[in-house]
C-alpha atoms as a PDB file:
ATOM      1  CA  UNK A   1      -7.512 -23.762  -6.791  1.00  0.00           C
ATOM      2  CA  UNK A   2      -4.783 -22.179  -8.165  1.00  0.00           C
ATOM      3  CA  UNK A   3      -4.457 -24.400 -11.581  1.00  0.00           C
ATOM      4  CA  UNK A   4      -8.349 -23.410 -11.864  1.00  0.00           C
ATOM      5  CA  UNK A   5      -7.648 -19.981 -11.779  1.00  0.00           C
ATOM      6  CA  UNK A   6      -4.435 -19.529 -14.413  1.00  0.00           C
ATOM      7  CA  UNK A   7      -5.700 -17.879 -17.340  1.00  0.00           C
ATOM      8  CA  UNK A   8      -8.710 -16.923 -16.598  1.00  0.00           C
ATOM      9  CA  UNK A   9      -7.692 -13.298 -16.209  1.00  0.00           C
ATOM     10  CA  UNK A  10      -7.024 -11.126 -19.519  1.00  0.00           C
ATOM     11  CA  UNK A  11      -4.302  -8.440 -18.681  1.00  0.00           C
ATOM     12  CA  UNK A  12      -4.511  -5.865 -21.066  1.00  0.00           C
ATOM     13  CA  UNK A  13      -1.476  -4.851 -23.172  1.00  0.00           C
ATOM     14  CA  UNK A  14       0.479  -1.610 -23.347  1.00  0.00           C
ATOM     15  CA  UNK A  15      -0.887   0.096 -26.124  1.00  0.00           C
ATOM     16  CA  UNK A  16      -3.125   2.557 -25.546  1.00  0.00           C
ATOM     17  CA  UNK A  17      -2.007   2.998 -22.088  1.00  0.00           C
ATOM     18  CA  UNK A  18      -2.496   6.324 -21.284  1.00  0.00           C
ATOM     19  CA  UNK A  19      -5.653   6.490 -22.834  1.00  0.00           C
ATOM     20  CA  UNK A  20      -6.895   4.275 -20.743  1.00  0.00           C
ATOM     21  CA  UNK A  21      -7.388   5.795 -17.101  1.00  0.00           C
ATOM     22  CA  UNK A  22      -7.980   5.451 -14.401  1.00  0.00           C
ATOM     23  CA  UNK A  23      -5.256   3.037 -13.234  1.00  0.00           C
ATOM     24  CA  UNK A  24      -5.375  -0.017 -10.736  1.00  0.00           C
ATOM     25  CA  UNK A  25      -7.952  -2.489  -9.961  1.00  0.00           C
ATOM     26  CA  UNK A  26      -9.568   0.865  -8.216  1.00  0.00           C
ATOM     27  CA  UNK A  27      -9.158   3.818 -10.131  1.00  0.00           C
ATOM     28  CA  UNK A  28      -7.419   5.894  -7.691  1.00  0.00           C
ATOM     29  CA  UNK A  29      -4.791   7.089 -10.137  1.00  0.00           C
ATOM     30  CA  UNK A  30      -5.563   9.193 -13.082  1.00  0.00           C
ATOM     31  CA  UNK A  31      -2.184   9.835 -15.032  1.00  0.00           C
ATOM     32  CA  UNK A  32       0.534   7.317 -15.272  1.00  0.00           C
ATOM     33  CA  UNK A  33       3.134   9.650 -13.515  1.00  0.00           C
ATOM     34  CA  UNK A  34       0.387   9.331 -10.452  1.00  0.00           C
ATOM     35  CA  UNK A  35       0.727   5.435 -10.922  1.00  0.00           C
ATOM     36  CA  UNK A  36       4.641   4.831 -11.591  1.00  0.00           C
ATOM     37  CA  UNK A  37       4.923   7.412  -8.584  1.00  0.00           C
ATOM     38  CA  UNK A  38       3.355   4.836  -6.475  1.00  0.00           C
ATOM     39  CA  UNK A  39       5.512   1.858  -7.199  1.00  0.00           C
ATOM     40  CA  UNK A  40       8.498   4.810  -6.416  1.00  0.00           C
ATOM     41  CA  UNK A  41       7.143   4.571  -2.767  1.00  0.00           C
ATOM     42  CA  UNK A  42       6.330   1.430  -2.326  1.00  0.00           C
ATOM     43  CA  UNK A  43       9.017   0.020  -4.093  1.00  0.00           C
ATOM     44  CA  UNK A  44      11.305   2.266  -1.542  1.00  0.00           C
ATOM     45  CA  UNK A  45       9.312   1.111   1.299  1.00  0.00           C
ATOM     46  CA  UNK A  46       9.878  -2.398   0.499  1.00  0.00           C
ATOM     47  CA  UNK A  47      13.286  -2.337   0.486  1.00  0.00           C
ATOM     48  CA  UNK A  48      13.140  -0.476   3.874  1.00  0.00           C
ATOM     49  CA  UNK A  49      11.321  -2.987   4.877  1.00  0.00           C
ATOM     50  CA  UNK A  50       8.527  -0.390   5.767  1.00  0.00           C
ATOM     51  CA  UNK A  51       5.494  -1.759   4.028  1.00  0.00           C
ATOM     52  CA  UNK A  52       3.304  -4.297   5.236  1.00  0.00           C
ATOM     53  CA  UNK A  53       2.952  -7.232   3.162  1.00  0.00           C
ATOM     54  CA  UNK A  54       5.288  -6.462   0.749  1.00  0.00           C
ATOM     55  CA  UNK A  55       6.094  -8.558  -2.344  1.00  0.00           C
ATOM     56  CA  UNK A  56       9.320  -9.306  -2.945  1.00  0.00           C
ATOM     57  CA  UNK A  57       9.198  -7.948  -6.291  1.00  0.00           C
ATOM     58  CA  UNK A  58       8.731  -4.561  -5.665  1.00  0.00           C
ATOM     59  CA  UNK A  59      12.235  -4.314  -3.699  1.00  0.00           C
ATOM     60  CA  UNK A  60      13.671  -4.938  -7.223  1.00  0.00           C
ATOM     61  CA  UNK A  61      12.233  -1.433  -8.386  1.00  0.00           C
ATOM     62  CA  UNK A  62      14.744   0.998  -8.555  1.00  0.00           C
ATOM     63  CA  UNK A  63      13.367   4.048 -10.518  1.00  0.00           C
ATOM     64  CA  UNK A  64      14.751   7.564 -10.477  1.00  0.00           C
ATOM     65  CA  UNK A  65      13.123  10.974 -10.438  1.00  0.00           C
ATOM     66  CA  UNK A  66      14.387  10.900 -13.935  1.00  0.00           C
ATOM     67  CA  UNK A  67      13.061   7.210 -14.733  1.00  0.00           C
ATOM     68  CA  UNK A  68       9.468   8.424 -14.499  1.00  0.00           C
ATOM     69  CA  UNK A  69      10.050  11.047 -16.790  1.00  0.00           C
ATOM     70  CA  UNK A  70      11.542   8.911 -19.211  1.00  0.00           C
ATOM     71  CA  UNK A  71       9.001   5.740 -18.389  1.00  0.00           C
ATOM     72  CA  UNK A  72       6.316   7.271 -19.121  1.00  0.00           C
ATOM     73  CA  UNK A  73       7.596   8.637 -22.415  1.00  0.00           C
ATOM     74  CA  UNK A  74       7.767   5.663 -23.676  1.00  0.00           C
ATOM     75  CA  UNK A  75       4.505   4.656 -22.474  1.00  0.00           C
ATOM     76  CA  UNK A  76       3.044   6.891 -24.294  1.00  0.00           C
ATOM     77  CA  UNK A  77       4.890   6.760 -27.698  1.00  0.00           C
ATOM     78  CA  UNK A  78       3.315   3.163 -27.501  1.00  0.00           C
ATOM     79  CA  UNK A  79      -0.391   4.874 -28.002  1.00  0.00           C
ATOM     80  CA  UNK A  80      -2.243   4.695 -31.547  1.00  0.00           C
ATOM     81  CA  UNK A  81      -1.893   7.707 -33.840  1.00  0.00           C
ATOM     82  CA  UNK A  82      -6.185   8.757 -33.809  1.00  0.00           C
ATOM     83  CA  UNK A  83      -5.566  11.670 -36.368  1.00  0.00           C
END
């Protein structure tokens, strides 16, 4: 089922990014400092091995206080100029 299923998903790019809330397959986060925030946590919890299901992945996450700051800087220097 798998070989069915590659490619069939479009994952939207960068730009535009923070015009483009709310983030995750659910909405639940409506800035980007609210979504890189998350993958602070869960990241942290995944290395702790804390969180339930976790993907191996997200123990690779390492970000800062200072990262997000930063992160999502360049996020948005990545939107269109509108004016």
């Amino acid at each position: 089922m798998l070989d069915r299923a590659i490619a069939r998903f479009k994952t939207p790019g960068l730009r535009d990014l923070s015009h483009s809330a709310p983030y995750m397959h659910n909405g639940q986060f409506d800035t980007l400092d609210d979504i890189i925030g998350f993958y602070r946590v869960v990241s942290t919890q995944a290395r702790a091995a804390t969180l339930r299901n976790d993907a191996v992945r997200l123990q690779r996450i390492a970000l800062t206080a200072g990262d997000v700051t930063s992160l999502v800087a360049f996020l948005k220097s990545l939107n269109e100029d509108y004016q």
